[in-house]
C-alpha atoms as a PDB file:
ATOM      1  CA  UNK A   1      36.092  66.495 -17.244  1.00  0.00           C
ATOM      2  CA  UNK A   2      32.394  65.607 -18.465  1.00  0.00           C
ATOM      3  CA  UNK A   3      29.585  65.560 -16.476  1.00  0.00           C
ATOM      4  CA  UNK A   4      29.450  62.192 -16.593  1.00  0.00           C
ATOM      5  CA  UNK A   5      32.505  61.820 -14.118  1.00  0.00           C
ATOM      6  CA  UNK A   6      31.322  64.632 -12.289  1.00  0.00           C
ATOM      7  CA  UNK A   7      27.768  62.902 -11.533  1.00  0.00           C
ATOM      8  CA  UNK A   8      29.883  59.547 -10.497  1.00  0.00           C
ATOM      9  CA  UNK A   9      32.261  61.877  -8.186  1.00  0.00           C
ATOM     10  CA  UNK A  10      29.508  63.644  -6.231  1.00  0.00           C
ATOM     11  CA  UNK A  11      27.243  60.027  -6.199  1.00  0.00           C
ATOM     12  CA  UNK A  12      30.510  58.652  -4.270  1.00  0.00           C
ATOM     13  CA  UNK A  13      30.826  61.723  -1.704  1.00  0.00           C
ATOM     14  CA  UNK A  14      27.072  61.765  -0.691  1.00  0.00           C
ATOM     15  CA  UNK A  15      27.352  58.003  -0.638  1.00  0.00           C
ATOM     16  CA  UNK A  16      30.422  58.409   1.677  1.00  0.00           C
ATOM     17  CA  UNK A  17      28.973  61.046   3.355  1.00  0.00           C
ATOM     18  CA  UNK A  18      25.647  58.910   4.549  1.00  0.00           C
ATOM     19  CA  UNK A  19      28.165  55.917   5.906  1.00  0.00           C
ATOM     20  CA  UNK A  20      30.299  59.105   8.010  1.00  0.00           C
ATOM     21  CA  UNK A  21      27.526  60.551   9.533  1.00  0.00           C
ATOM     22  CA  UNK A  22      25.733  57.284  10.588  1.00  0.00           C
ATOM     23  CA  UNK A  23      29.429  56.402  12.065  1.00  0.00           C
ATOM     24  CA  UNK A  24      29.660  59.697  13.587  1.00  0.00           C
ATOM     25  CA  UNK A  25      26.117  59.829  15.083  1.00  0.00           C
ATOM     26  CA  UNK A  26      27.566  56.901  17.236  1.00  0.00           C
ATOM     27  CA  UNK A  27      30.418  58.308  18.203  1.00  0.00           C
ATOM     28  CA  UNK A  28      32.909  55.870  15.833  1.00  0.00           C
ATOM     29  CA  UNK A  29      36.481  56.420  14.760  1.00  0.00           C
ATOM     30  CA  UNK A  30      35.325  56.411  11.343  1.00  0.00           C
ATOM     31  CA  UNK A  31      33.813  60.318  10.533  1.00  0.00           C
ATOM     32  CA  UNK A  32      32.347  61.879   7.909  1.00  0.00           C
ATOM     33  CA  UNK A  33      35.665  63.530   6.306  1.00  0.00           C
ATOM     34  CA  UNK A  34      37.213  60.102   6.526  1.00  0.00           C
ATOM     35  CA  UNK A  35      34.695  58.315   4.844  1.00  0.00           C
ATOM     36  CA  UNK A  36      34.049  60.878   1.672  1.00  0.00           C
ATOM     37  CA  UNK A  37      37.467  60.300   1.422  1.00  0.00           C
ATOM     38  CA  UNK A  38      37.444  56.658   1.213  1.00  0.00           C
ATOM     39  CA  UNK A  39      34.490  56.817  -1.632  1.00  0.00           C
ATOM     40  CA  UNK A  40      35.711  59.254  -3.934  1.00  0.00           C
ATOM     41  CA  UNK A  41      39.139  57.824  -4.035  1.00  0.00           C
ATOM     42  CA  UNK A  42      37.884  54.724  -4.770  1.00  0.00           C
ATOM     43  CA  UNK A  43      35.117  56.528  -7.149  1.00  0.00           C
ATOM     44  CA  UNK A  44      38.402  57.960  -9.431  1.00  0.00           C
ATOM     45  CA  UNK A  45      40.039  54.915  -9.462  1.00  0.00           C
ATOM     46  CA  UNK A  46      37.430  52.642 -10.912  1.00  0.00           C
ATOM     47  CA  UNK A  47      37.064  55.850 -13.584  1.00  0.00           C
ATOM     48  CA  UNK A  48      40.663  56.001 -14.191  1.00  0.00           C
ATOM     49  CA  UNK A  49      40.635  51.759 -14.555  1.00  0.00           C
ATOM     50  CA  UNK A  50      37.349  51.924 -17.201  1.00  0.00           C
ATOM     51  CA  UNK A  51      38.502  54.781 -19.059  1.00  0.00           C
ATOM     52  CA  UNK A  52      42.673  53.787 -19.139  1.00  0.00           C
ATOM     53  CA  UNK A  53      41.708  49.924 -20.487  1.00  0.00           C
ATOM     54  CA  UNK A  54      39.799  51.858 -23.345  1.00  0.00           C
ATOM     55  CA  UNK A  55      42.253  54.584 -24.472  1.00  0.00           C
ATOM     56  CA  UNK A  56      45.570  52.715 -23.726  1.00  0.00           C
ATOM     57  CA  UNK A  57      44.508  49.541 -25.749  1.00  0.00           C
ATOM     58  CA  UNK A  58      46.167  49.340 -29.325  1.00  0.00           C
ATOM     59  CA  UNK A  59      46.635  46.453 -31.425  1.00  0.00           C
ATOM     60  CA  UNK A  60      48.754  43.746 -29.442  1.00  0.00           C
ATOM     61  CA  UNK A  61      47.278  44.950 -26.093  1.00  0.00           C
ATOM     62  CA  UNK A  62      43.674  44.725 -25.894  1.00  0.00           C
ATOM     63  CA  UNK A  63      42.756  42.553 -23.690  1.00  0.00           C
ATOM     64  CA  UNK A  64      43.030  45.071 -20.759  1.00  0.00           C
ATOM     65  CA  UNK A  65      40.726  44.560 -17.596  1.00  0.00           C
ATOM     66  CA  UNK A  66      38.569  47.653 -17.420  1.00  0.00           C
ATOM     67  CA  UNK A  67      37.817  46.506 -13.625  1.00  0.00           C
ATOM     68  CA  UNK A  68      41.528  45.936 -12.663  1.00  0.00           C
ATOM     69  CA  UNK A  69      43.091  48.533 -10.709  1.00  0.00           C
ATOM     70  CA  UNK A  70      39.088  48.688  -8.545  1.00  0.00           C
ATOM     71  CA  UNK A  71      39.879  45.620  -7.827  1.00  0.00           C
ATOM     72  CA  UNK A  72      42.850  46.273  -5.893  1.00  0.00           C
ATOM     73  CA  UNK A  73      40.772  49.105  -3.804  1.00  0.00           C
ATOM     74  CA  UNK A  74      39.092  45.862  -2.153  1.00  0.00           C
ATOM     75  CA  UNK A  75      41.971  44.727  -0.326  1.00  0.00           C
ATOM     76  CA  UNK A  76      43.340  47.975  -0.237  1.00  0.00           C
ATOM     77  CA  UNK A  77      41.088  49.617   2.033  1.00  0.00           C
ATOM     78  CA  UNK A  78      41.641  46.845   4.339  1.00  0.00           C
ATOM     79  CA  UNK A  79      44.294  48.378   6.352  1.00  0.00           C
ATOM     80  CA  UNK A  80      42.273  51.497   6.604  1.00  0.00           C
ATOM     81  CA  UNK A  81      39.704  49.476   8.536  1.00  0.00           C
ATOM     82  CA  UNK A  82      42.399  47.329  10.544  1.00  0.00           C
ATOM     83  CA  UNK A  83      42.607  51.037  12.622  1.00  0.00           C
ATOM     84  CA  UNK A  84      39.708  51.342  14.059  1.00  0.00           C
ATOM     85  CA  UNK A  85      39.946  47.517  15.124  1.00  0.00           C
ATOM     86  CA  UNK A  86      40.677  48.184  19.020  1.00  0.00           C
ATOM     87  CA  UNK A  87      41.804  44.669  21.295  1.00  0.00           C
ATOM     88  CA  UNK A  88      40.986  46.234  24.971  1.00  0.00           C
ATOM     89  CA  UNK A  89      43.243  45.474  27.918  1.00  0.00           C
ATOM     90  CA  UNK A  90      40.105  42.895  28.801  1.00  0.00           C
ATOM     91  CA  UNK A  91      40.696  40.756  25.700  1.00  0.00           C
ATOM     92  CA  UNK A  92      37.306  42.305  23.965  1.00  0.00           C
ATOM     93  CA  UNK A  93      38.037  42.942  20.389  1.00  0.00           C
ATOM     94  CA  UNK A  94      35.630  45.879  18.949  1.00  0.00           C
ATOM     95  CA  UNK A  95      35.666  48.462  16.129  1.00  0.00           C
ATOM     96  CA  UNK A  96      34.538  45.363  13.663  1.00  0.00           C
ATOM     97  CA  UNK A  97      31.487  46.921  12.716  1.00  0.00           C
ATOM     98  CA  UNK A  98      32.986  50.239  11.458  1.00  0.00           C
ATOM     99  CA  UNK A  99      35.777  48.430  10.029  1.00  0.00           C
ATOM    100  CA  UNK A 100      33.422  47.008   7.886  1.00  0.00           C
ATOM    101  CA  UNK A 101      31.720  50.044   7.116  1.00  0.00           C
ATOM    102  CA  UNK A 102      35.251  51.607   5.801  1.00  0.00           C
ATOM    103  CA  UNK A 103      35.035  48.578   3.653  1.00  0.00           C
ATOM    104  CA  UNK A 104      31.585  49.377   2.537  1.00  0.00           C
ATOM    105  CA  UNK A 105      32.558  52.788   1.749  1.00  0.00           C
ATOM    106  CA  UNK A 106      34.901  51.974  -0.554  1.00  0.00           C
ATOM    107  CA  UNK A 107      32.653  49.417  -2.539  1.00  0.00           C
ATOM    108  CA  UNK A 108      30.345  52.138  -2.636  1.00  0.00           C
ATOM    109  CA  UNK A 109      32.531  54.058  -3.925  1.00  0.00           C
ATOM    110  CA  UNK A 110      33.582  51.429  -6.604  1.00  0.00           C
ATOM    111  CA  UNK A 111      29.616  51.189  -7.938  1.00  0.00           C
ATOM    112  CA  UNK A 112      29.205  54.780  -8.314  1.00  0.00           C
ATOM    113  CA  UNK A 113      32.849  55.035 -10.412  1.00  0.00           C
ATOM    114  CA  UNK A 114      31.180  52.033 -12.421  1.00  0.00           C
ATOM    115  CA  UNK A 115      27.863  53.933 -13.023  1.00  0.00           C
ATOM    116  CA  UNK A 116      25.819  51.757 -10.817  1.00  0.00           C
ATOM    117  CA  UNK A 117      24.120  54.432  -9.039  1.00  0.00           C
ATOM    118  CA  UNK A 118      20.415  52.798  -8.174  1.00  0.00           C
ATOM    119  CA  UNK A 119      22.403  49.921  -6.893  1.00  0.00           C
ATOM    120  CA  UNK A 120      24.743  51.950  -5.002  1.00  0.00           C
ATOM    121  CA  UNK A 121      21.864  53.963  -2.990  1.00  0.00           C
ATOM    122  CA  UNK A 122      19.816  50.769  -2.057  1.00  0.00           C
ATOM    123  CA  UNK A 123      22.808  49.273  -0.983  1.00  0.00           C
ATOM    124  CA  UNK A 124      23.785  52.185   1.433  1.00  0.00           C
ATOM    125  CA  UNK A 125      19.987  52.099   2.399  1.00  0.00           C
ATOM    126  CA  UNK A 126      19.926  48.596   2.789  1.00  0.00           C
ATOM    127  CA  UNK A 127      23.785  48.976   4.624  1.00  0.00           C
ATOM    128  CA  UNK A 128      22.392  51.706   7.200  1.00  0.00           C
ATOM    129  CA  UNK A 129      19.524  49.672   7.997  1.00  0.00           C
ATOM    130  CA  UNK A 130      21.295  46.417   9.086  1.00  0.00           C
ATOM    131  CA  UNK A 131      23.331  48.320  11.142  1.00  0.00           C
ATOM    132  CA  UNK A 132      20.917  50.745  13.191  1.00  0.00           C
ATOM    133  CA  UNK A 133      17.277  49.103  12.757  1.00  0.00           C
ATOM    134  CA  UNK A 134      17.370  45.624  12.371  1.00  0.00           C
ATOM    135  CA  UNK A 135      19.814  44.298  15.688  1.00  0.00           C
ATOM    136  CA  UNK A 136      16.882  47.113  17.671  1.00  0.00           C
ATOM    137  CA  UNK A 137      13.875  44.777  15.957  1.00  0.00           C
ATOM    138  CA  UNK A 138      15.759  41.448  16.719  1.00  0.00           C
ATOM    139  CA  UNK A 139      16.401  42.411  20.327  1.00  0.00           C
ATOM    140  CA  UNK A 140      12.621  43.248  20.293  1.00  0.00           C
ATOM    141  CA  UNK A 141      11.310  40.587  18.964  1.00  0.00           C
ATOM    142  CA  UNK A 142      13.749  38.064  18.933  1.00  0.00           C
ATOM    143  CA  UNK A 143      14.967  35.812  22.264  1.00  0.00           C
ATOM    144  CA  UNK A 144      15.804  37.067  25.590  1.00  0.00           C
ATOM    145  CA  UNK A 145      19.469  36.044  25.066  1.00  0.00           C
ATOM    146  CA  UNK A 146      19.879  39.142  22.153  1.00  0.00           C
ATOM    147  CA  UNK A 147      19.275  41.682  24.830  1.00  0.00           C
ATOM    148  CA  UNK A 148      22.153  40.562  26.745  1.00  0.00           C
ATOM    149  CA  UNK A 149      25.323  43.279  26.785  1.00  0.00           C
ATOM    150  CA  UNK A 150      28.555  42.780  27.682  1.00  0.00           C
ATOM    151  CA  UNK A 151      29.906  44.527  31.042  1.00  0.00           C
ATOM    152  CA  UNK A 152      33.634  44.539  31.865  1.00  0.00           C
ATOM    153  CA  UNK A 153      33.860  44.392  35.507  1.00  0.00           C
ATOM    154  CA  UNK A 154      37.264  44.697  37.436  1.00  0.00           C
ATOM    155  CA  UNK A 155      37.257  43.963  41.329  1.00  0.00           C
ATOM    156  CA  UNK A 156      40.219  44.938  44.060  1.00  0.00           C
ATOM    157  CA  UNK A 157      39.517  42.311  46.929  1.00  0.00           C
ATOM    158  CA  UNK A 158      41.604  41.656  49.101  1.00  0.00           C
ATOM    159  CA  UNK A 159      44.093  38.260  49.539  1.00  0.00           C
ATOM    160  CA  UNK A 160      42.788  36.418  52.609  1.00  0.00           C
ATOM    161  CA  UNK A 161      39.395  36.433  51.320  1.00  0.00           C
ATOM    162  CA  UNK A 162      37.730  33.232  49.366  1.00  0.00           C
ATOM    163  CA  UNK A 163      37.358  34.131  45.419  1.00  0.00           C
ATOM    164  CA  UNK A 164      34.667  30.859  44.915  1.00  0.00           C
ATOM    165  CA  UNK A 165      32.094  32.743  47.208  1.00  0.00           C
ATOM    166  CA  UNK A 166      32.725  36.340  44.797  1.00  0.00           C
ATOM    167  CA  UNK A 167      32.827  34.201  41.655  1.00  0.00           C
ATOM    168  CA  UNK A 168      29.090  32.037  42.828  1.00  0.00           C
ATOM    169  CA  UNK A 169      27.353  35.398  43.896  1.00  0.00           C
ATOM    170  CA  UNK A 170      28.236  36.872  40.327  1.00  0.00           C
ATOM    171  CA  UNK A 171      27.502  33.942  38.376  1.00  0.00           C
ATOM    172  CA  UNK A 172      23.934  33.863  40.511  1.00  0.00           C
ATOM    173  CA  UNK A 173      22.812  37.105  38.473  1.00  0.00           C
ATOM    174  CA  UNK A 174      25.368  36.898  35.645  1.00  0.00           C
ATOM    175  CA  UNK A 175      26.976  34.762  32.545  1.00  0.00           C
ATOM    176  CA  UNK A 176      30.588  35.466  33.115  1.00  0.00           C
ATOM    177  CA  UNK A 177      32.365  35.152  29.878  1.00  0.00           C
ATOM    178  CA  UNK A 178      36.174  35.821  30.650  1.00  0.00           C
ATOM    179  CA  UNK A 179      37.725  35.581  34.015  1.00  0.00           C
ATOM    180  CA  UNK A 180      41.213  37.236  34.536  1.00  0.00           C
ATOM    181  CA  UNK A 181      42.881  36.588  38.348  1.00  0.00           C
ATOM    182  CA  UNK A 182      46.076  38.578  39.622  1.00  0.00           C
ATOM    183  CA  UNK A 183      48.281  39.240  42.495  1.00  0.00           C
ATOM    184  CA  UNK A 184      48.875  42.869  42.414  1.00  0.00           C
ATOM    185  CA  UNK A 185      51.296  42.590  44.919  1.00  0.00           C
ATOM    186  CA  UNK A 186      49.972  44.762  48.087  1.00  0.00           C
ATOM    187  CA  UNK A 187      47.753  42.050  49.875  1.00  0.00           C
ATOM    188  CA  UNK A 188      45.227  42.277  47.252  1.00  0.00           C
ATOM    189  CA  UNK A 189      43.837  40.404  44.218  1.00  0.00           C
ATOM    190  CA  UNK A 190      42.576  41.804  41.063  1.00  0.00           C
ATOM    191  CA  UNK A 191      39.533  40.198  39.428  1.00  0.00           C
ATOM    192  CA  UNK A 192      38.625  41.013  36.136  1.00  0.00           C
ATOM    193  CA  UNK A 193      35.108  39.486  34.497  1.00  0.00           C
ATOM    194  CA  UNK A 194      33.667  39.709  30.949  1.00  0.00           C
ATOM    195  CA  UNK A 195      29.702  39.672  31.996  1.00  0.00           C
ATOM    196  CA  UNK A 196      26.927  38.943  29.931  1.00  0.00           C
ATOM    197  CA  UNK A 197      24.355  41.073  31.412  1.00  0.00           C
ATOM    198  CA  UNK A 198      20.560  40.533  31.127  1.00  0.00           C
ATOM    199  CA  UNK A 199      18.662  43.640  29.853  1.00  0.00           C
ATOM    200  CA  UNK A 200      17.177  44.748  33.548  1.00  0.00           C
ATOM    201  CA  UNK A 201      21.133  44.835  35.203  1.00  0.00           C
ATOM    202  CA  UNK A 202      21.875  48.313  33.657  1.00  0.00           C
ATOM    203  CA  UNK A 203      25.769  49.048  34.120  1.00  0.00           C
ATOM    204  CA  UNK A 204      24.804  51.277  36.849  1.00  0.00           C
ATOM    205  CA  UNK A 205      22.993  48.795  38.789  1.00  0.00           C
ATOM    206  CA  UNK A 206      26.215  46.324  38.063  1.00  0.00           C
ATOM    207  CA  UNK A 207      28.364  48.525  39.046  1.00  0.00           C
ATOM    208  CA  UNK A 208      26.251  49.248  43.071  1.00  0.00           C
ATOM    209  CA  UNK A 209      25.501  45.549  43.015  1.00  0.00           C
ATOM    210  CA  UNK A 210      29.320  44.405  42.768  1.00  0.00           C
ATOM    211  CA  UNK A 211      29.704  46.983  45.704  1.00  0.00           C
ATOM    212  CA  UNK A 212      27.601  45.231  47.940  1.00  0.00           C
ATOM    213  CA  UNK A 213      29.878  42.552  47.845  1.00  0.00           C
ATOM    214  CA  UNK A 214      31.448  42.420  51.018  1.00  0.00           C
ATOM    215  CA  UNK A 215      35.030  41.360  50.110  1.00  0.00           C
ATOM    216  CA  UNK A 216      35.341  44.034  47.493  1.00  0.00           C
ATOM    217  CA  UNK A 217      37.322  47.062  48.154  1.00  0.00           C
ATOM    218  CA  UNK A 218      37.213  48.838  44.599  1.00  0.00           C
ATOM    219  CA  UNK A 219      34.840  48.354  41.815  1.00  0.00           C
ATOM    220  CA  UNK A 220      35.204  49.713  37.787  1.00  0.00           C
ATOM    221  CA  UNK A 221      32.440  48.707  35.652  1.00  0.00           C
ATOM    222  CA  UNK A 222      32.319  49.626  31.730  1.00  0.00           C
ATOM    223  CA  UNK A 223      29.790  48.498  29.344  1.00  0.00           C
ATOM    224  CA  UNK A 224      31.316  47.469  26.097  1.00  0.00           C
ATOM    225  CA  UNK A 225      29.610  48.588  22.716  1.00  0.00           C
ATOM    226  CA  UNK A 226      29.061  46.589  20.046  1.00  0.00           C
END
């Protein structure tokens, strides 16, 4: 092995390594093992794909794609990233954001096994950025509506009592989003709301004010991440 492929090998693991820790820091499926992984494997494979469509070419065969079997990493990868895609019991799909950082890590991965390694580090710079700075300067700066969160809310009230007077207190103070109504079969009905919650109704204060509500005999509140 040369140092060349060496250089592109450890470029792809500190690479991988920056997306894993920023994953792990937040407490994401995707870790810092996982995504090494990802970016070396893909690192050897666009090696393997350069080198092979030079020293397997002889006359009759030389039109060989040096970029052929990376390009199969691409799609790949993508079933990698379709675990850590959760649907929650509330219909709220999340886990898209590190799904696309397992497909970042691979195309990361891909650059350094190409040689590209200036464009590979401002592209993880650039990468780490979007995903940690930018949505906190947006929400800053940008319209009241970006510093909503969502809040899953699900109410136990019971049968006899009228659901328009719950549903026009919450939608007084809230967006509701999703609205799921059941009979659970004991004299009581299940309610369960998707809310988009302004920035001063922290999930603690959602969680006493859906308490107050007079009807209500059980309240679970969980703020969803994004």
């Amino acid at each position: 092995m040369t140092l060349d492929y060496t250089v592109k090998l450890a470029a792809a693991l500190i690479l991988g390594l920056l997306i894993g820790v920023d994953r792990q820091l937040r407490h994401k499926p995707l870790g810092m093992k996982t995504s090494m992984v990802i970016a070396v494997a893909s690192c050897l494979i666009t090696i393997v794909s350069i080198e092979a469509s030079g020293k397997l070419a002889h006359p009759g065969m030389t039109n060989m794609d040096p970029m052929r079997l990376a390009a199969q990493i691409i799609s790949g990868v993508g079933f990698i990233g379709a675990g850590v895609i959760l649907r929650r019991s509330n219909d709220v799909i999340s886990g898209l954001t590190t799904a696309a950082m397992v497909w970042s890590a691979s195309a990361l991965g891909i650059a350094a096994g190409a040689g590209f390694y200036k464009e590979a580090f401002t592209a993880v710079c650039f990468i780490i950025v979007a995903v940690n700075l930018v949505p906190f300067a947006v929400r800053a700066f940008g319209p009241s509506k970006l510093r909503e969160k969502d809040i899953s809310v699900c109410l136990i009230v019971d049968m006899a009592d009228d659901l328009a007077d719950i549903m026009a207190s919450i939608r007084g103070e809230h967006q509701v989003k999703h609205t799921k109504i059941r009979d659970r079969g004991d004299g009581h009905k299940e309610i369960c709301l998707v809310l988009s919650s302004a920035e001063r109704y922290p999930t603690v204060s959602v969680y006493e004010r859906m308490k107050q509500l007079k009807p209500v005999i059980s309240v679970e509140v969980e703020s969803i991440s994004s």
